[in-house]
PDB file of N, CA and C in Angstrom:
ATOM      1  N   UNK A   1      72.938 -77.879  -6.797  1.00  0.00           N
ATOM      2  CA  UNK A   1      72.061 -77.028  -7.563  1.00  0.00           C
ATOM      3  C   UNK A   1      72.710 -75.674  -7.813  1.00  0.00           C
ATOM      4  N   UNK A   2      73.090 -74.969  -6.850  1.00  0.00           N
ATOM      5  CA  UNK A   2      74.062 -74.046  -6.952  1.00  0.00           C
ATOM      6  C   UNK A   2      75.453 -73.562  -7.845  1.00  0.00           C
ATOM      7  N   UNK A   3      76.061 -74.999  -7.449  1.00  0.00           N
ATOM      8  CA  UNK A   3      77.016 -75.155  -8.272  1.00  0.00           C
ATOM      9  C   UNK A   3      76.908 -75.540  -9.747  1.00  0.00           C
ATOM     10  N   UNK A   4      75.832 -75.924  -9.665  1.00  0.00           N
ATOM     11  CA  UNK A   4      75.435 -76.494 -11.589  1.00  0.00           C
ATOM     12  C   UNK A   4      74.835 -74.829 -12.317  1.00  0.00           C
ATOM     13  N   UNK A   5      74.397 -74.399 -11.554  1.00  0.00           N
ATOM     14  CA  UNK A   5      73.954 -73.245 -11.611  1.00  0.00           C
ATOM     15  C   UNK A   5      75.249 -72.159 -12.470  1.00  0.00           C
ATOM     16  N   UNK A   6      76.186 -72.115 -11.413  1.00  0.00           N
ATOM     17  CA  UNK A   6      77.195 -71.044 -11.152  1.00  0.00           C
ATOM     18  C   UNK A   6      78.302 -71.294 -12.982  1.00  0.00           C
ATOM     19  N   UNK A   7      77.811 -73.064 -12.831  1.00  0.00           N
ATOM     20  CA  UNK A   7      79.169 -73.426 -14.068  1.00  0.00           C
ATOM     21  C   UNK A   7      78.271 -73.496 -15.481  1.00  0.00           C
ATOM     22  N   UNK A   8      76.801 -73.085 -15.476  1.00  0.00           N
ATOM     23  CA  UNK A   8      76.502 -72.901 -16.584  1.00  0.00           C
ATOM     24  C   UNK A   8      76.671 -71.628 -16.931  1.00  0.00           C
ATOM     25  N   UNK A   9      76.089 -70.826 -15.815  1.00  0.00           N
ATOM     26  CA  UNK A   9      76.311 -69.263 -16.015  1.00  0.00           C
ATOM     27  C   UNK A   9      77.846 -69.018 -16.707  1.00  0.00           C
ATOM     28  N   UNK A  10      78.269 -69.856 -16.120  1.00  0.00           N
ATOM     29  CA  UNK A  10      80.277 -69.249 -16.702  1.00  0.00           C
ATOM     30  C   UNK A  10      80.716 -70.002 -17.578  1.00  0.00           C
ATOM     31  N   UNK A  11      79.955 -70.933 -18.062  1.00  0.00           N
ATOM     32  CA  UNK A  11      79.906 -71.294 -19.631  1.00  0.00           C
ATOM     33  C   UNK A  11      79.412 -70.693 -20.548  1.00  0.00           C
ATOM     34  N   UNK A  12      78.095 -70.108 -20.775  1.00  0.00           N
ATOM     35  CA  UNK A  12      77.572 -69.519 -21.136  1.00  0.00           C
ATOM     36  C   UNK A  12      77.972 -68.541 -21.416  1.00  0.00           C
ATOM     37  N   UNK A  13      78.709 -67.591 -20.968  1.00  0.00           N
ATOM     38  CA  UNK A  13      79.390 -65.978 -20.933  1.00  0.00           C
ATOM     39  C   UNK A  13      80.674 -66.795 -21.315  1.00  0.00           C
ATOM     40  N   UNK A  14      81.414 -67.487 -20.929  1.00  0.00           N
ATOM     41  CA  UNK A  14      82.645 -67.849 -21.948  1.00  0.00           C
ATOM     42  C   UNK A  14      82.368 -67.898 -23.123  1.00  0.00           C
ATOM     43  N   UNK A  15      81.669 -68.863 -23.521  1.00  0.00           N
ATOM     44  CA  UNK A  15      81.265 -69.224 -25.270  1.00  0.00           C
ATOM     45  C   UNK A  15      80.463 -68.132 -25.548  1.00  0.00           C
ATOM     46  N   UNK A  16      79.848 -67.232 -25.173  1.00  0.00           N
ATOM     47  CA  UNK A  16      79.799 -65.771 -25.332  1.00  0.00           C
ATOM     48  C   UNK A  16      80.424 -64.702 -25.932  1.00  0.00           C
ATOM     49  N   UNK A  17      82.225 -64.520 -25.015  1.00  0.00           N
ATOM     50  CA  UNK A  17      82.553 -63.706 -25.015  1.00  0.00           C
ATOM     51  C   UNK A  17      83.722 -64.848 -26.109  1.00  0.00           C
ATOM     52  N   UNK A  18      84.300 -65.808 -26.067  1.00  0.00           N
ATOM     53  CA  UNK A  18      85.642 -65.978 -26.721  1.00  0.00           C
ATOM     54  C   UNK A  18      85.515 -67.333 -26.820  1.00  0.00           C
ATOM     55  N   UNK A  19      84.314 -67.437 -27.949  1.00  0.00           N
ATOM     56  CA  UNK A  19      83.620 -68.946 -29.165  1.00  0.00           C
ATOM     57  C   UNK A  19      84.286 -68.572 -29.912  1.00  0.00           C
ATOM     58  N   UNK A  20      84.971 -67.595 -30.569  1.00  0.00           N
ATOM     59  CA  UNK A  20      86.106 -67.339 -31.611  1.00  0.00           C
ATOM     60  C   UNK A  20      87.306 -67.433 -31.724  1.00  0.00           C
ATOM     61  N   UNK A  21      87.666 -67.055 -30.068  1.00  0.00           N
ATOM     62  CA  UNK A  21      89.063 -67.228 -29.910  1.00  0.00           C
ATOM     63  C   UNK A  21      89.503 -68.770 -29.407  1.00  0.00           C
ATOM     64  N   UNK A  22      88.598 -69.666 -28.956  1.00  0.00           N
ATOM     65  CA  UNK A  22      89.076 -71.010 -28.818  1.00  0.00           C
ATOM     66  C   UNK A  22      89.049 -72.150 -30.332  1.00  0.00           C
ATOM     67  N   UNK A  23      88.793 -71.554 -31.032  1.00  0.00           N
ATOM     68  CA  UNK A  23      88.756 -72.637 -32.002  1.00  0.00           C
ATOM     69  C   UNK A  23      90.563 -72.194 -32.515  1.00  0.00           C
ATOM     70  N   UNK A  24      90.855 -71.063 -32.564  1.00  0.00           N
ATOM     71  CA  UNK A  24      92.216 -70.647 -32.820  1.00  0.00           C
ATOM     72  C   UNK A  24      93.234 -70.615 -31.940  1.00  0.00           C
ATOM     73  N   UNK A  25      93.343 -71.034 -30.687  1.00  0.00           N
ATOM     74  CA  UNK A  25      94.200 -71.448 -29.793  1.00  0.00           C
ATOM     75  C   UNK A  25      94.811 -72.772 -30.058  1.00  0.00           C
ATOM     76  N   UNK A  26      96.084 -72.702 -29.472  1.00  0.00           N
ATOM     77  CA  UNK A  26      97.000 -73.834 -29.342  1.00  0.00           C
ATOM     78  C   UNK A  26      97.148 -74.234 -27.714  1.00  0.00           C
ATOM     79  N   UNK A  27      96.741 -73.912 -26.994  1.00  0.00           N
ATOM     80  CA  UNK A  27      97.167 -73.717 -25.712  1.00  0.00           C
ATOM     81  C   UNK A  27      95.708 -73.794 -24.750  1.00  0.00           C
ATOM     82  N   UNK A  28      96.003 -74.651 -23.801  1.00  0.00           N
ATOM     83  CA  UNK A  28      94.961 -74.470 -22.706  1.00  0.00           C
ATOM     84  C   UNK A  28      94.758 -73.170 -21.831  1.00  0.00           C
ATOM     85  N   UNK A  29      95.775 -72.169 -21.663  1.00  0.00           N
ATOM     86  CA  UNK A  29      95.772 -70.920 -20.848  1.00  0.00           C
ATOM     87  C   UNK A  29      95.792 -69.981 -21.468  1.00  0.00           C
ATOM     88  N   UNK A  30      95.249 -69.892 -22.609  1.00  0.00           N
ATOM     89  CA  UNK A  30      95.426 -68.663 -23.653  1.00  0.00           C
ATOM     90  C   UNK A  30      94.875 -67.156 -23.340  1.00  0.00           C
ATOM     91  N   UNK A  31      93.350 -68.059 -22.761  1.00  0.00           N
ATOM     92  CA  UNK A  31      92.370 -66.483 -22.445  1.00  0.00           C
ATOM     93  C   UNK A  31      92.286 -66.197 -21.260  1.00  0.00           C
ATOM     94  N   UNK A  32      92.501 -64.864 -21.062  1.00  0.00           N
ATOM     95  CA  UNK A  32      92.185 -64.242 -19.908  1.00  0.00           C
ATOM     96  C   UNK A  32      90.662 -63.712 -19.735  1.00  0.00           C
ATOM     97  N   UNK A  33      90.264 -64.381 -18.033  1.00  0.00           N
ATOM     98  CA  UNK A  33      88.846 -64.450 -17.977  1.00  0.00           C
ATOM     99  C   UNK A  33      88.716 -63.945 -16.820  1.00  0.00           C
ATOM    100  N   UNK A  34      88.407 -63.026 -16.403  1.00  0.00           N
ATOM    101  CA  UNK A  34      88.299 -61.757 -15.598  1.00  0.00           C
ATOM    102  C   UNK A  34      86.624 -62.650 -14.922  1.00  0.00           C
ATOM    103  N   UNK A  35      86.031 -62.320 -16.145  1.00  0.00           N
ATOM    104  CA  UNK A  35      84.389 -62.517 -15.110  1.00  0.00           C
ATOM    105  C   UNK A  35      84.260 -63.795 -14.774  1.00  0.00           C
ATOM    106  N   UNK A  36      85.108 -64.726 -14.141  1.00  0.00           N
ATOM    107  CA  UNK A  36      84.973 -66.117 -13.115  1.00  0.00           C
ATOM    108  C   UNK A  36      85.074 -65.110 -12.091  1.00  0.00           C
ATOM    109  N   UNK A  37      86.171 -64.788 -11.694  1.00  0.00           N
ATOM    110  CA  UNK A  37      86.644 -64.103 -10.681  1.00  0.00           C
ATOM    111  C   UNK A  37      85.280 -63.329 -10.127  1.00  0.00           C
ATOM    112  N   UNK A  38      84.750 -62.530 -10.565  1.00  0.00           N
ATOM    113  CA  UNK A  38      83.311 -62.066 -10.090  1.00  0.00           C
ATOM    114  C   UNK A  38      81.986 -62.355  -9.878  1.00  0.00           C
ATOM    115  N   UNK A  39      81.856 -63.319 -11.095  1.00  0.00           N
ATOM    116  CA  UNK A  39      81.198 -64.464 -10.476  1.00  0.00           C
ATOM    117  C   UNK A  39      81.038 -65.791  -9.037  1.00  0.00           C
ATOM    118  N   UNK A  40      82.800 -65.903  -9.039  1.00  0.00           N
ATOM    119  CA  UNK A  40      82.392 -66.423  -8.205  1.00  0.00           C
ATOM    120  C   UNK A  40      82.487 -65.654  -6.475  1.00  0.00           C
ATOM    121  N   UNK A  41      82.570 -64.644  -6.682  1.00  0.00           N
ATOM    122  CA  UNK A  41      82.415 -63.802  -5.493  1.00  0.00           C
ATOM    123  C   UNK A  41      80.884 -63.406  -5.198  1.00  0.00           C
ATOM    124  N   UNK A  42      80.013 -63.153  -6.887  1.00  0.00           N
ATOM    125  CA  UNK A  42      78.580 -63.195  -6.285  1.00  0.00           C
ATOM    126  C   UNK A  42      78.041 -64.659  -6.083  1.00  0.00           C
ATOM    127  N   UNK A  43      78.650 -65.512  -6.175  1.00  0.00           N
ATOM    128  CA  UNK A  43      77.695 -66.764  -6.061  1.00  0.00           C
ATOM    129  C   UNK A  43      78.598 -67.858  -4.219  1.00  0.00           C
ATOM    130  N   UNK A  44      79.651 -66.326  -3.328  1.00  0.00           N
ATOM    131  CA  UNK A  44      79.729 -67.056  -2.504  1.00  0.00           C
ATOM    132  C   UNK A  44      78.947 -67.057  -1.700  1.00  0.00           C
ATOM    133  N   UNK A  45      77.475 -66.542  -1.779  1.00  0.00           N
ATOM    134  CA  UNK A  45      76.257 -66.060  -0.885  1.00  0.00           C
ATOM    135  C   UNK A  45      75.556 -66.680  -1.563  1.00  0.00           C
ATOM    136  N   UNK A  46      74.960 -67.996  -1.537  1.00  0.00           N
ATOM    137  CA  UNK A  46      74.342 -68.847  -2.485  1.00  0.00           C
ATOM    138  C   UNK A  46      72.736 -68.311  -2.078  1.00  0.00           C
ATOM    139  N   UNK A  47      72.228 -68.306  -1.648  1.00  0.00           N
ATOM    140  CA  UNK A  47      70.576 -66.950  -1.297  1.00  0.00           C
ATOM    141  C   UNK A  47      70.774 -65.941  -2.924  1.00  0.00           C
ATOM    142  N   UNK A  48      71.892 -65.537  -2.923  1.00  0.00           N
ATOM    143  CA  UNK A  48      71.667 -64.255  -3.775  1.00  0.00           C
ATOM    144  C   UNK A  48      71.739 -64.674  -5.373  1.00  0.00           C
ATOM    145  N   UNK A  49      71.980 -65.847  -5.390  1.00  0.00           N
ATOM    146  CA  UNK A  49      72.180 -66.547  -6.965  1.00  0.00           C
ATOM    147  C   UNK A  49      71.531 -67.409  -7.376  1.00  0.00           C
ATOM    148  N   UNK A  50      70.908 -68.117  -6.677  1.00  0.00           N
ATOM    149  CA  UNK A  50      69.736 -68.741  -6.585  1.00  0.00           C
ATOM    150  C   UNK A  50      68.444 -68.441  -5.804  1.00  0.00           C
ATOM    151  N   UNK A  51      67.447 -68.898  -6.765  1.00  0.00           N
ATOM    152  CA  UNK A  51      65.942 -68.412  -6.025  1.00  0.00           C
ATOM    153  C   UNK A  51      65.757 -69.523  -4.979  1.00  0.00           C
ATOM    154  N   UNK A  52      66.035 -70.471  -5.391  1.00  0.00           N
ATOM    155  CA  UNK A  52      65.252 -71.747  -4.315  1.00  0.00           C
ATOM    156  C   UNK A  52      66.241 -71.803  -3.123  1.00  0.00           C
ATOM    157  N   UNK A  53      67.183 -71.114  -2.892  1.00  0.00           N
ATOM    158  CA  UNK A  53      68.070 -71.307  -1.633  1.00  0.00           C
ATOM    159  C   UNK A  53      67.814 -70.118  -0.807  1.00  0.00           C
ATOM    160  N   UNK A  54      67.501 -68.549  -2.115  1.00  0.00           N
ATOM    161  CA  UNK A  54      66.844 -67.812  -1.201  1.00  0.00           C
ATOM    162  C   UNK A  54      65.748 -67.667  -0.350  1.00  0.00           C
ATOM    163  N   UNK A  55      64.851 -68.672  -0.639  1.00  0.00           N
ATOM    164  CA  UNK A  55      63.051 -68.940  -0.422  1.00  0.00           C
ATOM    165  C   UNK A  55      63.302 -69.587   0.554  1.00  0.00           C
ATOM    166  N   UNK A  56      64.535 -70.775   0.527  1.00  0.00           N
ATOM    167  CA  UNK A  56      65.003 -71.826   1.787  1.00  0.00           C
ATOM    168  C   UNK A  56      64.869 -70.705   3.054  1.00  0.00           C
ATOM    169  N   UNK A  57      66.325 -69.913   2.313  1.00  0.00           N
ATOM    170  CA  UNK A  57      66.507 -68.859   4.033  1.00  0.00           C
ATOM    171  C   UNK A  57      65.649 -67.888   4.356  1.00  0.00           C
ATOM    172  N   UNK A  58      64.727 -67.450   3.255  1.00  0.00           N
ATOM    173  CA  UNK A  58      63.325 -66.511   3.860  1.00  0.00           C
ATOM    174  C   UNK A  58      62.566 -67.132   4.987  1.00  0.00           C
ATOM    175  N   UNK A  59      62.378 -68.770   4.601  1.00  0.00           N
ATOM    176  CA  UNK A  59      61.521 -69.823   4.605  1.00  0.00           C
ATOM    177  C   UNK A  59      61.846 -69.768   6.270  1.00  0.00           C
ATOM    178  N   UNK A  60      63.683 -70.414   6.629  1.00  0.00           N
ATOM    179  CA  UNK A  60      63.916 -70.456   8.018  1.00  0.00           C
ATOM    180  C   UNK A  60      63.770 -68.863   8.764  1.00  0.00           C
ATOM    181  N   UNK A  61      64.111 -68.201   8.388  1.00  0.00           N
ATOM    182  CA  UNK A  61      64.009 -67.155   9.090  1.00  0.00           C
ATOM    183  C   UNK A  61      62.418 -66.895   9.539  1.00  0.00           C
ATOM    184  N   UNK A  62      61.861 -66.978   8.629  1.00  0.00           N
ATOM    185  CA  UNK A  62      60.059 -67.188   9.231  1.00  0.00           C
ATOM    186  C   UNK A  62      59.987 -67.653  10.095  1.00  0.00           C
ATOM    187  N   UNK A  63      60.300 -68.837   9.595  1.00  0.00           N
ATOM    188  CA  UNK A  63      60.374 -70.073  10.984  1.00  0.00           C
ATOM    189  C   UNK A  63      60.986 -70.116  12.358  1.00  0.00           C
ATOM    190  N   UNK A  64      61.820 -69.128  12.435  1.00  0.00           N
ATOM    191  CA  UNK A  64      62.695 -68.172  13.448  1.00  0.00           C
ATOM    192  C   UNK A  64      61.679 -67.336  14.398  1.00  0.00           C
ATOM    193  N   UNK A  65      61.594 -66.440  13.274  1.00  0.00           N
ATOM    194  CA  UNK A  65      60.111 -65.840  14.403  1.00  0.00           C
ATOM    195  C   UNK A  65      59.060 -65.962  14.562  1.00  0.00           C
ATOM    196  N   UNK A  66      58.165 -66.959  13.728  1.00  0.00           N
ATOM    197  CA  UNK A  66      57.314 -67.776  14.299  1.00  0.00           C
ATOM    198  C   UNK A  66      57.131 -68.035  15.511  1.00  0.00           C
ATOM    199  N   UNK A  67      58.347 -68.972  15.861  1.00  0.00           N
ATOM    200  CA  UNK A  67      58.742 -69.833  16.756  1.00  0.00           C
ATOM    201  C   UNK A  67      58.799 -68.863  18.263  1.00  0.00           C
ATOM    202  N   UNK A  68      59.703 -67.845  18.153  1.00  0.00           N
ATOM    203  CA  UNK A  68      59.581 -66.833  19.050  1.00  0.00           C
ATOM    204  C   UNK A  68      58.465 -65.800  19.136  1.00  0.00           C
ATOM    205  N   UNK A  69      57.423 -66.130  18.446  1.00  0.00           N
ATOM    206  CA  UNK A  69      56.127 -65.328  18.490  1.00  0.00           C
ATOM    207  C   UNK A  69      55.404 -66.274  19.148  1.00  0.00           C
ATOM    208  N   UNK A  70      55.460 -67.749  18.987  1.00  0.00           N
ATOM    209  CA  UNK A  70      54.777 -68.783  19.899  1.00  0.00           C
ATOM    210  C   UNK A  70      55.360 -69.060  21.084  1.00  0.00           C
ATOM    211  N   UNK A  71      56.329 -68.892  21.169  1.00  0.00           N
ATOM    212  CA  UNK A  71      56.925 -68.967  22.604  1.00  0.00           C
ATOM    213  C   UNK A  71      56.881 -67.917  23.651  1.00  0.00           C
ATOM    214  N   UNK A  72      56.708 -66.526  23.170  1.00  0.00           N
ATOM    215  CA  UNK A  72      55.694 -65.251  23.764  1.00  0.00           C
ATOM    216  C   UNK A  72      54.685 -65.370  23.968  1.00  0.00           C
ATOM    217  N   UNK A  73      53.581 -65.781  23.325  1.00  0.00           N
ATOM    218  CA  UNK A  73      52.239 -66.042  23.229  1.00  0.00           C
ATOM    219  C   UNK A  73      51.585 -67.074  24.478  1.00  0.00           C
ATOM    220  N   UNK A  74      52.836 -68.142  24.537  1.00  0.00           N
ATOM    221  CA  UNK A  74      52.758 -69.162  25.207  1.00  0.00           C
ATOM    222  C   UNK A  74      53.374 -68.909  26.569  1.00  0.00           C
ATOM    223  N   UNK A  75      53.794 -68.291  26.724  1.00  0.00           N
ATOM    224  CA  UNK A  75      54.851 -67.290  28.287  1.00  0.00           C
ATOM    225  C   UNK A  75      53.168 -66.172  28.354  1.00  0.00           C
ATOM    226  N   UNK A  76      52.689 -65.272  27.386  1.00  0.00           N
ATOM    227  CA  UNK A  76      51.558 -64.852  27.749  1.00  0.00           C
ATOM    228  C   UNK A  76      50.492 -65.520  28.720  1.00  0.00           C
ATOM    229  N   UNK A  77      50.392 -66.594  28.349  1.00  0.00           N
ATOM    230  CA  UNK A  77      48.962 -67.496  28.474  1.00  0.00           C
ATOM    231  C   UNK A  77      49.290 -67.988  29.934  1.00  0.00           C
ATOM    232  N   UNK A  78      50.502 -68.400  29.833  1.00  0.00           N
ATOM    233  CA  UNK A  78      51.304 -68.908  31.669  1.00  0.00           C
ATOM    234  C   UNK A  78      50.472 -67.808  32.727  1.00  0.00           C
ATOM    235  N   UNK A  79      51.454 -66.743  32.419  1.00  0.00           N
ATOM    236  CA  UNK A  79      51.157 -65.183  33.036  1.00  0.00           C
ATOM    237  C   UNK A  79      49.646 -65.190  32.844  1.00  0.00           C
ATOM    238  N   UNK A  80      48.839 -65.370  32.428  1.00  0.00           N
ATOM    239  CA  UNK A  80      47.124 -65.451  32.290  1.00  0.00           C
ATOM    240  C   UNK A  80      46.577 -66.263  33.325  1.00  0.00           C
ATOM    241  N   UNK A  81      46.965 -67.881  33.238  1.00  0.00           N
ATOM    242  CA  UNK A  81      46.793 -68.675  33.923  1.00  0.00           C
ATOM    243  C   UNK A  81      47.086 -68.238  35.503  1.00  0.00           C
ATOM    244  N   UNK A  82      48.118 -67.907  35.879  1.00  0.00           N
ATOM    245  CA  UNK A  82      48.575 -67.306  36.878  1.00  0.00           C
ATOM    246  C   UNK A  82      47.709 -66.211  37.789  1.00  0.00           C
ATOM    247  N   UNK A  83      47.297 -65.015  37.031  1.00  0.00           N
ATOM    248  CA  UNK A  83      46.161 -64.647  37.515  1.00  0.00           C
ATOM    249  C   UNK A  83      45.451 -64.677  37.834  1.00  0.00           C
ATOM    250  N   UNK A  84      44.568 -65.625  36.812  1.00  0.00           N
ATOM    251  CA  UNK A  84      43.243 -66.195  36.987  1.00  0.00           C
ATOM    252  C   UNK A  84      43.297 -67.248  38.335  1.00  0.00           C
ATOM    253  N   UNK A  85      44.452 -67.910  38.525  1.00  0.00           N
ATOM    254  CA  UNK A  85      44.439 -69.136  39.789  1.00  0.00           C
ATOM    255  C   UNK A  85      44.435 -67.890  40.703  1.00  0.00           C
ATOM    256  N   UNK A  86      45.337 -66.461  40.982  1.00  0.00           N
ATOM    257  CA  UNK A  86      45.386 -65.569  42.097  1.00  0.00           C
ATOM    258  C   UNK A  86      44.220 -64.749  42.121  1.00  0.00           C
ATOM    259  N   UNK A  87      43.180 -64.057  41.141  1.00  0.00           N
ATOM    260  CA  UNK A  87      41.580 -64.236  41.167  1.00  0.00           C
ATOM    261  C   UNK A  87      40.909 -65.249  41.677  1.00  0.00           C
ATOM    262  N   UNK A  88      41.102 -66.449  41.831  1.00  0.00           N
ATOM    263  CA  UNK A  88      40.065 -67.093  41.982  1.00  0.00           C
ATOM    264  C   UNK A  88      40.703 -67.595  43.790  1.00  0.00           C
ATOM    265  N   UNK A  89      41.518 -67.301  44.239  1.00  0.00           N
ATOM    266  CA  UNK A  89      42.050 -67.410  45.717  1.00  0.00           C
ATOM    267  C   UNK A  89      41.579 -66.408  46.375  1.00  0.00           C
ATOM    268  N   UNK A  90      41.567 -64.847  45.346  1.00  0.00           N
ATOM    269  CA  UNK A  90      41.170 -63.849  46.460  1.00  0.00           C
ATOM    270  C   UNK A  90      39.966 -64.040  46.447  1.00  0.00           C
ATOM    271  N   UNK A  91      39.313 -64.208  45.610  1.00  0.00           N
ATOM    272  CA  UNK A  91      37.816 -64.350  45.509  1.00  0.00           C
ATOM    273  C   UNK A  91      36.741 -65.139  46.975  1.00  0.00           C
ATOM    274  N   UNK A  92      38.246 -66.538  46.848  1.00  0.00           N
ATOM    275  CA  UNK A  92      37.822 -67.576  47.557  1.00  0.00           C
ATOM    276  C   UNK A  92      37.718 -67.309  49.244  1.00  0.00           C
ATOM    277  N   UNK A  93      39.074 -66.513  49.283  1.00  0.00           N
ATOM    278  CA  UNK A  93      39.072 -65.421  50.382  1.00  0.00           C
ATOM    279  C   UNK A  93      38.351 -64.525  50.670  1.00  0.00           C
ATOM    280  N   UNK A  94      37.912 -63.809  50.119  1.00  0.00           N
ATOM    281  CA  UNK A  94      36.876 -63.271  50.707  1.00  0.00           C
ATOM    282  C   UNK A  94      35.568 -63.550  50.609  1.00  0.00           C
ATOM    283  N   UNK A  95      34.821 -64.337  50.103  1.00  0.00           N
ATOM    284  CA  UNK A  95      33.830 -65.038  50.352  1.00  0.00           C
ATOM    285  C   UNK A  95      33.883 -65.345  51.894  1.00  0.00           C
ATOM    286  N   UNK A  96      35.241 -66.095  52.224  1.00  0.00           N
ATOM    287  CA  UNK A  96      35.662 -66.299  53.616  1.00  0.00           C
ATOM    288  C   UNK A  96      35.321 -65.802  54.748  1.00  0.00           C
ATOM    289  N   UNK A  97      35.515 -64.480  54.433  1.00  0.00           N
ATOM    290  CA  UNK A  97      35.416 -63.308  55.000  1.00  0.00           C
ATOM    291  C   UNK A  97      34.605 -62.932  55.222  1.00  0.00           C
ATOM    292  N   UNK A  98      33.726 -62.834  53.998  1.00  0.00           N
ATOM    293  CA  UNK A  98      32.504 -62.571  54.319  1.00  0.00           C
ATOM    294  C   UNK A  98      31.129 -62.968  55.023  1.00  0.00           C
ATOM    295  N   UNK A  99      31.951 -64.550  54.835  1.00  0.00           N
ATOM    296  CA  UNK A  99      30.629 -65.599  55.725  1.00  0.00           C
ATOM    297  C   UNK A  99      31.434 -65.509  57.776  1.00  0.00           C
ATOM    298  N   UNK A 100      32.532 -64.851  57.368  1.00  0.00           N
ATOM    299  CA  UNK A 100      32.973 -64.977  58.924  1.00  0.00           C
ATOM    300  C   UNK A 100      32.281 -63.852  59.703  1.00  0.00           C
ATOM    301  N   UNK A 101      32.164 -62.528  58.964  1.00  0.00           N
ATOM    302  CA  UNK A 101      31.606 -61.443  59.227  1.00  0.00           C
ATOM    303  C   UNK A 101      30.090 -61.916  59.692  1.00  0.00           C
ATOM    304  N   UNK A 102      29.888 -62.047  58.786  1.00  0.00           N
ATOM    305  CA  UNK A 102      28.127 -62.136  58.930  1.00  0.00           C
ATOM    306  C   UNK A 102      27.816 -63.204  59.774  1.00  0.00           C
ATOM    307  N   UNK A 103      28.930 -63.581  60.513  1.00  0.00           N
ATOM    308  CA  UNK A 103      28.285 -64.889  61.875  1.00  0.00           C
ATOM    309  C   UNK A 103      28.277 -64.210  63.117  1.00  0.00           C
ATOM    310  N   UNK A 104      29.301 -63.055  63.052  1.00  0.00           N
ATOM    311  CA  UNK A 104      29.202 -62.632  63.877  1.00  0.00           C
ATOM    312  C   UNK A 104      28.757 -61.027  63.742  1.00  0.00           C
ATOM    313  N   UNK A 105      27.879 -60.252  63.947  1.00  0.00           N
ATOM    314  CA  UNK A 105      27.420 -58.782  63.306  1.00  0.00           C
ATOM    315  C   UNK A 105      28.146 -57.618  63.722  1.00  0.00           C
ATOM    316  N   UNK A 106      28.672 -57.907  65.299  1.00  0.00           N
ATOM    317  CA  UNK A 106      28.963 -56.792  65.835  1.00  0.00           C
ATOM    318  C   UNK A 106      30.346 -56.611  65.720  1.00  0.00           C
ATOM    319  N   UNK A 107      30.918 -57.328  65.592  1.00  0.00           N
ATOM    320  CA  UNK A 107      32.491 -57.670  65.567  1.00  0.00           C
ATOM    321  C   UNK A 107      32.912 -56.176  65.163  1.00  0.00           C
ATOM    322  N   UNK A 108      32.867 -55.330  64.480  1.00  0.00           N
ATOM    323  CA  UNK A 108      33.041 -54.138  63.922  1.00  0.00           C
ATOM    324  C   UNK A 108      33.332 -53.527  65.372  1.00  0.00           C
ATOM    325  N   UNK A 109      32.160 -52.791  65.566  1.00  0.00           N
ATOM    326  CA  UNK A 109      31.548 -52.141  66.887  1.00  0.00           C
ATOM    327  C   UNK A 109      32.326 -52.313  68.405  1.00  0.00           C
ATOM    328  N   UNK A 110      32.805 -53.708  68.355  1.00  0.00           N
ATOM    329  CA  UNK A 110      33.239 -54.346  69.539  1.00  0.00           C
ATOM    330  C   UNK A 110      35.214 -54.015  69.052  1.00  0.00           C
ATOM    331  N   UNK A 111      35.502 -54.066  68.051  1.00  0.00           N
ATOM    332  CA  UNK A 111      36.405 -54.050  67.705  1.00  0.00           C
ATOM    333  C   UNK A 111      37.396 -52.995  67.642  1.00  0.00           C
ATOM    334  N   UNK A 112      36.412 -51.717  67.146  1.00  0.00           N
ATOM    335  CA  UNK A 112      36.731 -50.490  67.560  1.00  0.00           C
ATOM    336  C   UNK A 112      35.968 -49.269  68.725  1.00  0.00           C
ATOM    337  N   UNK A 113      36.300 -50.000  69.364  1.00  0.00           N
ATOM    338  CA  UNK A 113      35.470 -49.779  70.659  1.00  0.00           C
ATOM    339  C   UNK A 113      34.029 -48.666  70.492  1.00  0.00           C
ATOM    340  N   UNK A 114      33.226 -49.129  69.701  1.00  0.00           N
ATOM    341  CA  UNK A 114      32.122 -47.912  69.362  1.00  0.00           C
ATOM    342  C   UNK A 114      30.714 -48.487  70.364  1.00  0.00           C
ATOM    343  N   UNK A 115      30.998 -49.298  71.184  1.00  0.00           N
ATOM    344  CA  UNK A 115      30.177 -49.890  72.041  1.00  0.00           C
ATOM    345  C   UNK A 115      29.771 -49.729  73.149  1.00  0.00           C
TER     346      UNK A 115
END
């Protein structure tokens, strides 16, 4: 696509610039043609000469950080999960605690000798 691209463009600007001078030639190397040479230096970045190859690499590059915006998101949610299991241990713990306390009342009192 590119390349069909690149050799109409430089047909086009040939029979452009020297549709006069080939009907009067004897010779296959007659004309000097400067704008291949620049042409094909803008068309060695095929993104910049074509639309549909540029849209391709917009397209992956999206798809680039997408990908690393879901894979953050998804490392987020781990780190979430993680918490929530270490919330729900301390929690579980001290509930623990609390039913151990309250079996026994004085434990405090006895503990720091206020007795």
């Amino acid at each position: 696509r590119v390349a069909i691209n690149f050799l109409d463009m430089i047909l086009d600007e040939f029979e452009v610039i020297y549709a006069h001078s080939i009907s009067q030639s004897s010779s296959d190397n007659c004309v000097d043609f400067p704008e291949l040479e620049e042409r094909m230096e803008e068309f060695q970045d095929p993104s910049s000469s074509d639309a549909v190859e540029r849209i391709k690499k917009d397209m992956y590059e999206s798809e680039k950080v997408l990908q690393k915006n879901v894979d953050a998101i998804l490392e987020r949610g781990q780190k979430l999960e993680d918490l929530i299991m270490q919330s729900e241990q301390l929690s579980l713990q001290t509930k623990m605690m609390y039913k151990s306390v309250n079996k026994s009342p004085g434990w405090f009192d006895e503990c720091c000798g206020l007795t």
